[in-house]
Protein backbone atom coordinates (compact mmCIF):
# COMPACT_ATOMS: atom_id res chain seq x y z
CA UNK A 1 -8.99 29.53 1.70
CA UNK A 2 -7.99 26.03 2.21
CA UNK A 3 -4.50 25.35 2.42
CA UNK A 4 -2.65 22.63 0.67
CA UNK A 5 -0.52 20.06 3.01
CA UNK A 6 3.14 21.02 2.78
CA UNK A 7 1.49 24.71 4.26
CA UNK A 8 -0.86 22.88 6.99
CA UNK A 9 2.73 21.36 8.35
CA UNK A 10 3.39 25.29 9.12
CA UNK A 11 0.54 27.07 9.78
CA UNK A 12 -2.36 24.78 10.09
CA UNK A 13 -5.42 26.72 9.16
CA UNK A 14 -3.91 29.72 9.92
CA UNK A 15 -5.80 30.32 13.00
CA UNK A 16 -3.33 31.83 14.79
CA UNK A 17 -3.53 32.08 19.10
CA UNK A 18 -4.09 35.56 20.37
CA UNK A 19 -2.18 34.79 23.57
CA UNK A 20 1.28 35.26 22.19
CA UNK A 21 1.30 39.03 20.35
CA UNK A 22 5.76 39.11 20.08
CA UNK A 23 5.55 38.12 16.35
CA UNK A 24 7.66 35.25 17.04
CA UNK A 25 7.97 32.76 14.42
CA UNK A 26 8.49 30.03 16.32
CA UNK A 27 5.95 29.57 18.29
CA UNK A 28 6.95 29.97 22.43
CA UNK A 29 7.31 27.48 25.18
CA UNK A 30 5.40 28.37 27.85
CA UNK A 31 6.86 26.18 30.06
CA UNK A 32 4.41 26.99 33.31
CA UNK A 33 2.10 24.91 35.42
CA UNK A 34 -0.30 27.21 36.37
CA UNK A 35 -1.32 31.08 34.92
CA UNK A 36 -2.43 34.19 37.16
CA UNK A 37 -5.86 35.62 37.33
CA UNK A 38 -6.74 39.20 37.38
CA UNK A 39 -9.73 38.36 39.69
CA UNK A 40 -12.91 36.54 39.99
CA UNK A 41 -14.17 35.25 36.08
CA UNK A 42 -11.16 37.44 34.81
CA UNK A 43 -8.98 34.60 33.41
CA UNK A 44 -6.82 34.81 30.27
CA UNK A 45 -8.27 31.07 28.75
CA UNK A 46 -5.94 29.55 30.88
CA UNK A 47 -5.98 28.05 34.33
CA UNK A 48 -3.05 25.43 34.48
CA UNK A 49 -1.41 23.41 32.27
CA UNK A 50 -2.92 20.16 32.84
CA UNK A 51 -5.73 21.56 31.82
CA UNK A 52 -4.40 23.38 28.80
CA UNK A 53 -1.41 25.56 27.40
CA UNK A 54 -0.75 27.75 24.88
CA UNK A 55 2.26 25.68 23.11
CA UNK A 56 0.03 22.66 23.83
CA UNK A 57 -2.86 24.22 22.20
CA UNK A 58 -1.51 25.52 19.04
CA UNK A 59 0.36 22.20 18.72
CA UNK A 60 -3.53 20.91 18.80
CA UNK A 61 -4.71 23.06 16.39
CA UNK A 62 -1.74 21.97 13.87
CA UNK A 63 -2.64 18.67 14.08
CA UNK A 64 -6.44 18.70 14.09
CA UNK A 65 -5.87 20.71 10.79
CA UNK A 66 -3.64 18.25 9.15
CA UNK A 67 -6.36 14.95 9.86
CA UNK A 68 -9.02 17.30 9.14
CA UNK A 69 -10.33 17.07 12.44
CA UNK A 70 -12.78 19.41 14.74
CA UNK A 71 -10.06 19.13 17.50
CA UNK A 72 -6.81 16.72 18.95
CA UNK A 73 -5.32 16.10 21.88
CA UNK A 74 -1.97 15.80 22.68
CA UNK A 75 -0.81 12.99 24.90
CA UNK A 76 2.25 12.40 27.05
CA UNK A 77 3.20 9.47 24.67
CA UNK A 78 1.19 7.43 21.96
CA UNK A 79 0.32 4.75 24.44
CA UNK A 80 -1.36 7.12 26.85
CA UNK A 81 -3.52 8.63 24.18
CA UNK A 82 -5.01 5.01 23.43
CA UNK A 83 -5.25 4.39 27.40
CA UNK A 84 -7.52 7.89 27.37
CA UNK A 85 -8.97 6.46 24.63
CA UNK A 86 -10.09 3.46 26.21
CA UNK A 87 -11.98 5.08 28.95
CA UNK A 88 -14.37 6.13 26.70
CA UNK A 89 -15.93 2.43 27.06
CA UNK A 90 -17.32 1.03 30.42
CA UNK A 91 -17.19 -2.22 31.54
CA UNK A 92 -19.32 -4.94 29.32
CA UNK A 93 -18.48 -3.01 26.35
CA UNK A 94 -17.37 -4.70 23.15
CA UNK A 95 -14.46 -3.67 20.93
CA UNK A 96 -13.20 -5.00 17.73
CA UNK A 97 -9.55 -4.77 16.96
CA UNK A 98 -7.28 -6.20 14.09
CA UNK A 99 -5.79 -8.93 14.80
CA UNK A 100 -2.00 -7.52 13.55
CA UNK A 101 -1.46 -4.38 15.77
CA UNK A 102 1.38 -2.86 17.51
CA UNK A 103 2.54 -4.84 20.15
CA UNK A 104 2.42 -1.80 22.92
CA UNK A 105 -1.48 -1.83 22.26
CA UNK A 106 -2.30 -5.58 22.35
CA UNK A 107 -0.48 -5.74 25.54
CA UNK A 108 -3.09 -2.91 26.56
CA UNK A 109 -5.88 -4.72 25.39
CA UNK A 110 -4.86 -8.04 26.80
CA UNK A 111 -3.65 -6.65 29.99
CA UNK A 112 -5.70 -3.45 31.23
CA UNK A 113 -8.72 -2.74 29.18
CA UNK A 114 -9.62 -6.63 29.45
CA UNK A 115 -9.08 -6.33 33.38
CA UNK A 116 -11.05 -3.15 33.49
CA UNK A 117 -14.28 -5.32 31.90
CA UNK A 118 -14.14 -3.98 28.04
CA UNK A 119 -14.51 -6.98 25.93
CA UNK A 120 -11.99 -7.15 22.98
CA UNK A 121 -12.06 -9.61 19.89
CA UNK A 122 -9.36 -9.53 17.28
CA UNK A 123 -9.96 -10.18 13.68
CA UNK A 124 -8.26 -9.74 10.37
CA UNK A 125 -9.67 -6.56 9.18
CA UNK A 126 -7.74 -6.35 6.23
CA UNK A 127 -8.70 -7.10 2.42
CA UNK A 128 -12.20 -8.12 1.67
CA UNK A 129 -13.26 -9.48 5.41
CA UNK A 130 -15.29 -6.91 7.06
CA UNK A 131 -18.27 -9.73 6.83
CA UNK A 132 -16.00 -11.20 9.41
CA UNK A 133 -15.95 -7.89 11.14
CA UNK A 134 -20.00 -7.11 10.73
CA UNK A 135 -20.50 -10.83 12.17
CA UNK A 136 -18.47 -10.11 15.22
CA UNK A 137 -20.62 -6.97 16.22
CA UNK A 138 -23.39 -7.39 18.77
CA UNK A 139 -25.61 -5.59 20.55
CA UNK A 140 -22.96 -4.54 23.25
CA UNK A 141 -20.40 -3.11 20.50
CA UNK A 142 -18.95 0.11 20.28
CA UNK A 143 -16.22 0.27 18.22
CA UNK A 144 -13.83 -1.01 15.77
CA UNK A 145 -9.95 -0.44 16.34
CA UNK A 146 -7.70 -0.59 12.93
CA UNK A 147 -4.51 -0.24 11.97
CA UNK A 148 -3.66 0.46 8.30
CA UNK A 149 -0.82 -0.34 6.92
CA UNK A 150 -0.58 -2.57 10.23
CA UNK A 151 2.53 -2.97 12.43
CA UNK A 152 4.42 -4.96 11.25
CA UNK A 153 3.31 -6.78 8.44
CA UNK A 154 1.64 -3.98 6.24
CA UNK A 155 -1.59 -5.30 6.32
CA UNK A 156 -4.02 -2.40 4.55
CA UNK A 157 -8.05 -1.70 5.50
CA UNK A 158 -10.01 -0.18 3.19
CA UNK A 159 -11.14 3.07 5.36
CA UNK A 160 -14.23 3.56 3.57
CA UNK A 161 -15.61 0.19 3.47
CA UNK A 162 -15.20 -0.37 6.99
CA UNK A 163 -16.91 2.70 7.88
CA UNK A 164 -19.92 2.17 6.00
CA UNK A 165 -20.33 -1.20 8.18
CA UNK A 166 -19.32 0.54 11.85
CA UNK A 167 -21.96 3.89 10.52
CA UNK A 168 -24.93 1.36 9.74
CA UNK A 169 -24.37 -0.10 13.14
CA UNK A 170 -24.12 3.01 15.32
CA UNK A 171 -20.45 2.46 16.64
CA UNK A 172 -16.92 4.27 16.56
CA UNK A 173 -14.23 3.62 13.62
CA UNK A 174 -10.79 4.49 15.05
CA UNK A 175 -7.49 4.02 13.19
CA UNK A 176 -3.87 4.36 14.27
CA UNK A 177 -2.77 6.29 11.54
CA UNK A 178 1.17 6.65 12.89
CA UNK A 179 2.83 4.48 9.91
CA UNK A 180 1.22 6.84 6.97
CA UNK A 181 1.13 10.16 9.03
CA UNK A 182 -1.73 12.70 7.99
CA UNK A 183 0.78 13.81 5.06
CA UNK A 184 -0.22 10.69 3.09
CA UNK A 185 -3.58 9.29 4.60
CA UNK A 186 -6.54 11.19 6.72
CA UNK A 187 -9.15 8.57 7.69
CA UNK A 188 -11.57 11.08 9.17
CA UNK A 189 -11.88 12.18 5.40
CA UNK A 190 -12.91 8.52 4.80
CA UNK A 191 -15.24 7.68 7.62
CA UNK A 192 -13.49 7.19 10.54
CA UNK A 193 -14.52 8.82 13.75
CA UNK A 194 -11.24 9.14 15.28
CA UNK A 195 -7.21 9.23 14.56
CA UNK A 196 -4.53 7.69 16.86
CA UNK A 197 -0.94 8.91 16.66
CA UNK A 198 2.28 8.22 18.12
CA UNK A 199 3.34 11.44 17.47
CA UNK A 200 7.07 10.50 18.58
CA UNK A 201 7.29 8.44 14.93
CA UNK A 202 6.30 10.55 11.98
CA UNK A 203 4.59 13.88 13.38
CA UNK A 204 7.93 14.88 15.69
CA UNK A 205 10.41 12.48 13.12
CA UNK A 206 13.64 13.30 14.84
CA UNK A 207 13.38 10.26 17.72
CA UNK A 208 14.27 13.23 20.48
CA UNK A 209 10.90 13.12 21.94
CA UNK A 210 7.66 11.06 23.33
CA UNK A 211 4.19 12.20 22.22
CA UNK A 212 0.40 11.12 21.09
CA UNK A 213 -2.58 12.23 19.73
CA UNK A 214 -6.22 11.81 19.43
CA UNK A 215 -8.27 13.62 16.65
CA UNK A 216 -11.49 13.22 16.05
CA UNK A 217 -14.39 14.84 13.99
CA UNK A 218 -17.35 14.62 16.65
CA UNK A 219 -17.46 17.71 18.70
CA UNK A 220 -18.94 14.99 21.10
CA UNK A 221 -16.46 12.57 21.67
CA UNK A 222 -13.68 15.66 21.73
CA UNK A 223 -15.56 17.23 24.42
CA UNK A 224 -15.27 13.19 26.68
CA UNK A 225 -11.99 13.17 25.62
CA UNK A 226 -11.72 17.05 27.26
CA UNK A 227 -12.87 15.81 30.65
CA UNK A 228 -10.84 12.52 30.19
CA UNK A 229 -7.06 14.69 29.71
CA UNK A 230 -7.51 16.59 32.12
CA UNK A 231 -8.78 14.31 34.60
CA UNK A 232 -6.12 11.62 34.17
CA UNK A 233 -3.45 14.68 33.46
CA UNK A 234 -1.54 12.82 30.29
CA UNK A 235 -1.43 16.26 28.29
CA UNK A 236 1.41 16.67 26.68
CA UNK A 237 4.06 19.11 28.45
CA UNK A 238 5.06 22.46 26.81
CA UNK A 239 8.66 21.65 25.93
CA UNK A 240 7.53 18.07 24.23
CA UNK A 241 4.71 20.46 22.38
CA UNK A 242 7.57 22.44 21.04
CA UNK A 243 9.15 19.91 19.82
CA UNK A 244 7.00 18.07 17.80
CA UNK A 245 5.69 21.52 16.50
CA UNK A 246 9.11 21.82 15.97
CA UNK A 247 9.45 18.32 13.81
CA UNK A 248 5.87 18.47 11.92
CA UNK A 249 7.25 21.75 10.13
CA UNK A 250 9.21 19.74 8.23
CA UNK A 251 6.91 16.35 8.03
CA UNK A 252 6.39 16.92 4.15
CA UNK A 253 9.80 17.27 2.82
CA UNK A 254 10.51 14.10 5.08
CA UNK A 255 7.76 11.81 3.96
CA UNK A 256 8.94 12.66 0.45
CA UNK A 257 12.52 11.66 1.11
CA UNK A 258 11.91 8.52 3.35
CA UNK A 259 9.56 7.00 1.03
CA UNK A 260 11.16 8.02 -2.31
CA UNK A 261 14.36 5.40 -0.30
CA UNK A 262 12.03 3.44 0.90
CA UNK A 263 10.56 2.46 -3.00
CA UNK A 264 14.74 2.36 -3.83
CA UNK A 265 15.07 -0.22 -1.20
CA UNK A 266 12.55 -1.80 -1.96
CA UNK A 267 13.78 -2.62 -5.32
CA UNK A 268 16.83 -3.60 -3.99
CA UNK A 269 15.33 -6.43 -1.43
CA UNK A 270 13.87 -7.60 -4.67
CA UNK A 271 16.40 -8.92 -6.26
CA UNK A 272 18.34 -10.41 -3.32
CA UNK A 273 18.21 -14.14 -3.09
CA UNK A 274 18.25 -13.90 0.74
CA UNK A 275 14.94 -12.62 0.95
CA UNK A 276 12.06 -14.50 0.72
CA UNK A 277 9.10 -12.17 1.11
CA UNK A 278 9.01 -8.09 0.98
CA UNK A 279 5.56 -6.79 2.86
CA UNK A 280 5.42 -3.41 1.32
CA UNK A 281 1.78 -1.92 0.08
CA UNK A 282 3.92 0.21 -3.14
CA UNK A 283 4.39 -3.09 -4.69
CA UNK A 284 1.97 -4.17 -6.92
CA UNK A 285 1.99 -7.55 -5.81
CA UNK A 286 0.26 -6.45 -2.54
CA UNK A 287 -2.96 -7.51 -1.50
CA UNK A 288 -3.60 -3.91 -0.44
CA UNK A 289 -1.68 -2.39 -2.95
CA UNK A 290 -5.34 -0.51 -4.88
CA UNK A 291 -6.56 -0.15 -1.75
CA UNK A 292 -3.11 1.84 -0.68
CA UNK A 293 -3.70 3.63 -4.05
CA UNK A 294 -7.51 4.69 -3.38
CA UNK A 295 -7.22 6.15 0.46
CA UNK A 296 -3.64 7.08 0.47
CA UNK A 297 -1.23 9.98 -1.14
CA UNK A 298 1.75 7.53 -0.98
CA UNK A 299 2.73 4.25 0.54
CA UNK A 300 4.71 5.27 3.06
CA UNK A 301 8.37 4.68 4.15
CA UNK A 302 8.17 1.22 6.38
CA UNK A 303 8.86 -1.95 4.73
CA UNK A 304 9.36 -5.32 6.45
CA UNK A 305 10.94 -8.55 5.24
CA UNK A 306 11.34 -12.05 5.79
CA UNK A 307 14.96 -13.49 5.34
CA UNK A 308 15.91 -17.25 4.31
CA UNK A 309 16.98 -17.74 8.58
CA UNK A 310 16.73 -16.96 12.22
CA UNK A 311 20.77 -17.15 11.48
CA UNK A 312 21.02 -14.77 8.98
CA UNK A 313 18.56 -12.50 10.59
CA UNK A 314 21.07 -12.32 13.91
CA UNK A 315 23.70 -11.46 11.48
CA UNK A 316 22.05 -8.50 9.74
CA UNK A 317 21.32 -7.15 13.67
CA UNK A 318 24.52 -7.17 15.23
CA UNK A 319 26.95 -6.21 11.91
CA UNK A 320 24.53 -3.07 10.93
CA UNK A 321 26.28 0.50 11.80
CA UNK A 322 24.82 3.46 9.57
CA UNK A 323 21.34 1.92 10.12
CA UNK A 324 20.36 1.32 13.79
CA UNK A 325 18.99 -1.56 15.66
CA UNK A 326 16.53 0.09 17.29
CA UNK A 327 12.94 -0.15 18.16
CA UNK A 328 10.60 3.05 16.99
CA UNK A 329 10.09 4.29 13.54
CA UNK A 330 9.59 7.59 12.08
CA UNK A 331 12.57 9.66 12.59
CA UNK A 332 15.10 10.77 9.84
CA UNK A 333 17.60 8.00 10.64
CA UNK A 334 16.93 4.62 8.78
CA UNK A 335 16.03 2.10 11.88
CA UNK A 336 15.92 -1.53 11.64
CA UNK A 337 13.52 -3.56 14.08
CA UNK A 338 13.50 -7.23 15.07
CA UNK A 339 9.41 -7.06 15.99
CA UNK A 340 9.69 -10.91 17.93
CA UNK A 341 11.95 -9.37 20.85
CA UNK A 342 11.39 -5.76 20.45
CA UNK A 343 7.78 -4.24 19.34
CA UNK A 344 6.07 -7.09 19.45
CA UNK A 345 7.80 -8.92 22.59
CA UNK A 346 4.96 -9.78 24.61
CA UNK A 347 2.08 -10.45 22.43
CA UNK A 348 1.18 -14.26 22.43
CA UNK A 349 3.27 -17.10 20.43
CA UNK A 350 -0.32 -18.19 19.02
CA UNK A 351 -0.82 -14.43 17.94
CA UNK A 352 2.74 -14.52 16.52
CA UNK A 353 2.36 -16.83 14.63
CA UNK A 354 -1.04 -16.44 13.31
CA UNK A 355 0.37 -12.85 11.86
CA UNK A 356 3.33 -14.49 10.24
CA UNK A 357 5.33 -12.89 12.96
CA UNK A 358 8.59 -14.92 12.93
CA UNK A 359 12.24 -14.96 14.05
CA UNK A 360 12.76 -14.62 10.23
CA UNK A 361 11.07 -10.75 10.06
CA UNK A 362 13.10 -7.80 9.84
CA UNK A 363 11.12 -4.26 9.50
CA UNK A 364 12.76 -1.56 8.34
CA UNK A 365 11.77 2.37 9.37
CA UNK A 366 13.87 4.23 6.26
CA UNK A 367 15.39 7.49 7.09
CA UNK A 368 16.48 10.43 4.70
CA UNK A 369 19.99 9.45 4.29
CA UNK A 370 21.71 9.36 0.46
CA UNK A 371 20.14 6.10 -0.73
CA UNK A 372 23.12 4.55 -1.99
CA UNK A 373 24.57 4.85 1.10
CA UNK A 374 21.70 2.31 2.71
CA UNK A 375 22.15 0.20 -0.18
CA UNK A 376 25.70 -0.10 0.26
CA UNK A 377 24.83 -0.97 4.22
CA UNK A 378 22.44 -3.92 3.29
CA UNK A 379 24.72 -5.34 0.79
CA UNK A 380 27.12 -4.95 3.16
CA UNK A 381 25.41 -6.99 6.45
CA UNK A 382 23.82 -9.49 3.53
CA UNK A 383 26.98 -10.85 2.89
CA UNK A 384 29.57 -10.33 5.97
């Protein structure tokens, strides 16, 4: 029997690990490097934990079931998963990527995968251009890189389209899916060959730990990415797996919460004069807003805005105190982000400002907190 997604967050598919017979409901740490043998081809499943572990593993296994996946690996941080990623190209391979991504991974691209011969070209892969996308791909392409809603200025890809044009080409579709977490989106289910996460943002949602996944639907590419782990030994370590088994438990009640605020806040920015633009894909002004509605459960719980100054954006920053300047999103605190010296610090001033990526944009990663309470906090910093 399939299970619905609130009971996936627990249990996965039920599949349960024989290794650990106690009963416990929380799952245990096994927080060892290496495991004993009883003699030659008498192992337990488990050599050492680079390779694998059991609190690693059924981590895995939660996570694989909640994208729907085959199998997914769990990385020492979201960046590293995307850096194993990448090694599935050689050099002289071609990549596609959108041109609005999280900072972190153009500075990847730009810096390392570029230097190590892969061959990148952004594009806006958003809205109704994938013919700008399908003229881009060449004989020497292997995949398309996406983003959706896109960090930081909620940009939305339609899943489905896109993958009809990577599938008639032969090449991978791969989408960082860490701003609508597998609660509300699952792009494997819409064509996509393989999931990013930064599980340290939704999937873990408490902003105590550092994790990432890969999940994929190709028993293929999850058997490269096998050899790739445990070769470059960014496996995630037992007490992190805990963790973030520890925060997806609760991912569903969260999601609700945060984005129930985030629609409240929402409203709010609406109607205050000092805002000129609200990028959010729940309102119905948004260019991806049916597109949101199609290939999504919900619309999520970031929101970023544009204010009237560079002044007033300073202001907001330094006089906040209930919500956080802070870089990272995803935990249960409400977090705001100043993407031009924090997430987004070293991408280009061209790229900047081709993305609408100003001194003016504020982005907002809302919490569970009582909503009136945030409310009272904007109006608050608005007008000190």
């Amino acid at each position: 029997m399939e299970y619905g997604i609130s009971t996936k967050c627990l249990y996965g598919d039920g599949k349960e690990l024989t290794v650990d017979q106690s009963g416990a409901i929380s799952f245990p740490i096994y927080q060892t490097a290496t495991f004993a043998h009883k003699g030659v081809g008498e192992g337990t499943g488990y050599d050492y934990s680079r390779l694998q572990n059991p609190t690693r593993e059924h981590l895995e296994n939660i996570v694989a079931s909640l994208e729907g996946g085959i199998d997914a690996l769990a990385f020492s941080s979201g960046m590293a998963a995307i850096t194993a990623l990448m090694e599935l190209f050689a050099p002289g391979d071609h990549i596609i990527t959108d041109c609005d991504l999280y900072g972190g991974s153009i500075r990847l691209f730009d810096n390392i995968s570029k230097k190590n011969g892969i061959v990148i070209d952004s594009v806006d892969c958003s809205g109704s251009s994938y013919e700008k996308v399908e003229e881009l791909i060449s004989e020497s392409t292997k995949a398309v890189f996406v983003e959706t809603p896109t960090n930081p200025m909620m940009n939305v890809t339609d899943i489905e389209e896109l993958a009809k044009i990577t599938k008639k080409h032969g090449i991978l579709l791969i989408v960082d899916n860490t701003f609508m977490s597998p609660y509300f989106q699952n792009p494997l289910k819409l064509g996509a060959d393989l999931v990013v996460h930064s599980g340290t943002k939704y999937l873990g949602g408490h902003n105590d730990t550092i994790a990432g996944f890969l999940v994929t639907s190709s028993a293929e590419i999850a058997e490269r990415l096998r050899f790739i782990i445990k070769t470059v030994g960014s496996g995630l370590a037992p007490f992190d797996s805990w963790l973030i088994l520890r925060g997806i438990k609760t991912l569903a009640i969260r999601m609700n919460q945060a984005e129930k605020n985030a629609k409240n806040l929402v409203d709010w920015l609406k109607n205050e004069k000092k805002v000129n633009k609200i990028y959010y894909p729940g309102l119905t002004d948004h260019p991806g807003h049916e597109v949101c509605k199609k290939q999504a459960r919900g619309f999520g719980c970031m929101v970023t805005f544009e204010v009237e100054s560079k002044e007033l954006a300073h202001s907001i920053l330094k006089n906040v105190c209930l919500i956080r300047f802070a870089e990272s999103l995803g935990g249960v605190e409400t977090l705001i982000t100043y993407p031009i010296t924090q997430t987004h610090a070293d991408v280009p001033a061209d790229v900047l400002a081709a993305n609408g990526i100003t001194d003016r944009i504020l982005r907002l990663s809302v919490g569970i907190e009582d909503v009136q309470d945030l409310i009272n906090e904007l109006e608050r910093v608005f007008h000190e």
